[in-house]
C-alpha atoms as a PDB file:
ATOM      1  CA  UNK A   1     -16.259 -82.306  22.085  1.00  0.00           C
ATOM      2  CA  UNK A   2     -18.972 -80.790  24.401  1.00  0.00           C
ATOM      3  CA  UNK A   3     -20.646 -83.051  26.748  1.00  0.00           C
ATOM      4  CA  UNK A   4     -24.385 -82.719  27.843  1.00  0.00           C
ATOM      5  CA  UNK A   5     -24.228 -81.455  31.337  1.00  0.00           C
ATOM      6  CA  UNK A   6     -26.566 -84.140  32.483  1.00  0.00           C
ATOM      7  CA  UNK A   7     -23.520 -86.727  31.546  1.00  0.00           C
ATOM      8  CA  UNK A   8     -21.220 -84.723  33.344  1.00  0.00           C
ATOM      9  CA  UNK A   9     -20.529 -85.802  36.910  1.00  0.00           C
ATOM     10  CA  UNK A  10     -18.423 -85.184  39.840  1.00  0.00           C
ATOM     11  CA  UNK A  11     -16.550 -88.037  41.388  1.00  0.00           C
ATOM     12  CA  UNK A  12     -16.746 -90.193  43.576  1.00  0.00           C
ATOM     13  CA  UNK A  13     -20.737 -90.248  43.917  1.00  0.00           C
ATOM     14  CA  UNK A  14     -20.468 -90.648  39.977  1.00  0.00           C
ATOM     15  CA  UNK A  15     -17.993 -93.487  40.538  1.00  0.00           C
ATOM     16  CA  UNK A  16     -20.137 -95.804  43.020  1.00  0.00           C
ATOM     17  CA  UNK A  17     -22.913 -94.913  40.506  1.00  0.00           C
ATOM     18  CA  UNK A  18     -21.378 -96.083  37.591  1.00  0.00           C
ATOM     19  CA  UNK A  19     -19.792 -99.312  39.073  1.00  0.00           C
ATOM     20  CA  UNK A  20     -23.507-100.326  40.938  1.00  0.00           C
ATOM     21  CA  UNK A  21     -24.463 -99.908  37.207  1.00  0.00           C
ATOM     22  CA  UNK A  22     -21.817-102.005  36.034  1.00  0.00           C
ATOM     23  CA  UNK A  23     -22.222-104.723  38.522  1.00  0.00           C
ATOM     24  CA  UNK A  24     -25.688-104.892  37.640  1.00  0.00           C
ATOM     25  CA  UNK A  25     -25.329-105.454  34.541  1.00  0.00           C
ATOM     26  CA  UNK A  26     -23.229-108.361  34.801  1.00  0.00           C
ATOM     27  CA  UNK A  27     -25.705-109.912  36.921  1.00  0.00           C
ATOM     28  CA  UNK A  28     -28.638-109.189  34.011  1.00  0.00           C
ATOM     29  CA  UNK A  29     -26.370-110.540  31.391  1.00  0.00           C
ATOM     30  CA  UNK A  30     -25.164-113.561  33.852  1.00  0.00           C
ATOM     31  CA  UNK A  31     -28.680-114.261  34.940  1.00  0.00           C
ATOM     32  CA  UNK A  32     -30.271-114.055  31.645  1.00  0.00           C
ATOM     33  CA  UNK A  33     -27.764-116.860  30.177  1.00  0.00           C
ATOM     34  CA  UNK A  34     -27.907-119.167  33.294  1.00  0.00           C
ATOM     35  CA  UNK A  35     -31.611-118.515  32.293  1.00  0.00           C
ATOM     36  CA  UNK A  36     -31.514-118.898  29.003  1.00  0.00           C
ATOM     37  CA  UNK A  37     -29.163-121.746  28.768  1.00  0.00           C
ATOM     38  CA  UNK A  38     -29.219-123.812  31.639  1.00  0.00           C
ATOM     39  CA  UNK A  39     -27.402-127.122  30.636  1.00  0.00           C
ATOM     40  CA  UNK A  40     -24.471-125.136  28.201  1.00  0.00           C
ATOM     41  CA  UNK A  41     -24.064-123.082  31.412  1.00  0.00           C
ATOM     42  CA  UNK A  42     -23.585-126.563  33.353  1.00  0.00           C
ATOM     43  CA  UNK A  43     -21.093-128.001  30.868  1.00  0.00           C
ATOM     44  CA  UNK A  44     -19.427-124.479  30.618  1.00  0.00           C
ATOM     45  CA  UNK A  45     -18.959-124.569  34.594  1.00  0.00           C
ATOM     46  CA  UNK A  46     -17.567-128.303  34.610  1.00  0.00           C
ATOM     47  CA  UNK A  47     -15.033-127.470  31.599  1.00  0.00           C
ATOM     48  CA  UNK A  48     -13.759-124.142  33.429  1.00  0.00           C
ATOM     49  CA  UNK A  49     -12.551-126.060  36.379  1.00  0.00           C
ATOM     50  CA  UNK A  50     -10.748-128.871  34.330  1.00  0.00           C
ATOM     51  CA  UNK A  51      -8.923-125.910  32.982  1.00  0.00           C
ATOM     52  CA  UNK A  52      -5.168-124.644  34.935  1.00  0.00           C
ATOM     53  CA  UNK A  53      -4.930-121.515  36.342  1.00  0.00           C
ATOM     54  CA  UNK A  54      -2.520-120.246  34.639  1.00  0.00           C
ATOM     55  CA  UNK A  55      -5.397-120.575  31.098  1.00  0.00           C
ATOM     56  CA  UNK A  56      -8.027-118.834  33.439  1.00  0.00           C
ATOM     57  CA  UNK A  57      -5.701-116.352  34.750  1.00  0.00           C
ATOM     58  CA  UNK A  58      -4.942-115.382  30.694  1.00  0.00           C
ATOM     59  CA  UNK A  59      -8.166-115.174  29.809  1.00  0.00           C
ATOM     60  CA  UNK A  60      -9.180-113.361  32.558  1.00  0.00           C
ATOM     61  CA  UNK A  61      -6.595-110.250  31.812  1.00  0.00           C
ATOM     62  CA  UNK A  62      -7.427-110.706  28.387  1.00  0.00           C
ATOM     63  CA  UNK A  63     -11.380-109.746  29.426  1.00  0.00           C
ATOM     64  CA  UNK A  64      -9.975-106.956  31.776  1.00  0.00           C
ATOM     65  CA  UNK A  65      -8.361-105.599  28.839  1.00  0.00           C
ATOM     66  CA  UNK A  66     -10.773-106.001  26.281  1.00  0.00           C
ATOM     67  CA  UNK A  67     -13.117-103.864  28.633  1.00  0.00           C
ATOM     68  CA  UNK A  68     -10.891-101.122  29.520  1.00  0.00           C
ATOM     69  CA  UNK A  69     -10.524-100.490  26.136  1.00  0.00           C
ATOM     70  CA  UNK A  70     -14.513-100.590  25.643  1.00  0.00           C
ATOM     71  CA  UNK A  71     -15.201 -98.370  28.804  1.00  0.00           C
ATOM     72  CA  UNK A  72     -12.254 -96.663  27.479  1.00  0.00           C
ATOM     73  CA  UNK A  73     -13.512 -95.706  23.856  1.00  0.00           C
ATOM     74  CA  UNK A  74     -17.015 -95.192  25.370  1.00  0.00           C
ATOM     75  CA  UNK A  75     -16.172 -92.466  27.647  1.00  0.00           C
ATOM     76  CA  UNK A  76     -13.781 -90.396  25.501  1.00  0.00           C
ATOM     77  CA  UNK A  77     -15.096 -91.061  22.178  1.00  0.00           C
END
């Protein structure tokens, strides 16, 4: 599969690009449900730390995983 040449970039300026991007957009998506949701995001908060770390840790790697796979799929598909 051909690429346009304007998505073709050369590491590592593309790198720091793309993970400013990405860092942003968790703060957009965080912000806008903190937002959005204020007092589910409270509740959410006070259930997360009556949870052990071992449950957090889990679903944590599960998350990592489940977007590597997206980024994954995104970038060679």
């Amino acid at each position: 599969m051909v690429r346009p040449a304007a998505l073709l970039c050369c590491p590592p300026a593309c790198a720091v690009t793309d993970l400013l991007t990405a860092f942003g957009l968790v703060l957009v998506i965080e912000g806008l449900l903190y937002a959005a949701f204020p007092e589910p995001m409270k509740r959410m908060v006070v259930a997360v730390l009556e949870l052990p770390a071992s449950t957090l840790r889990a679903g944590g790697l599960a998350a990592a995983c489940v977007g590597l796979v997206i980024v994954w799929l995104v970038r060679m598909g």
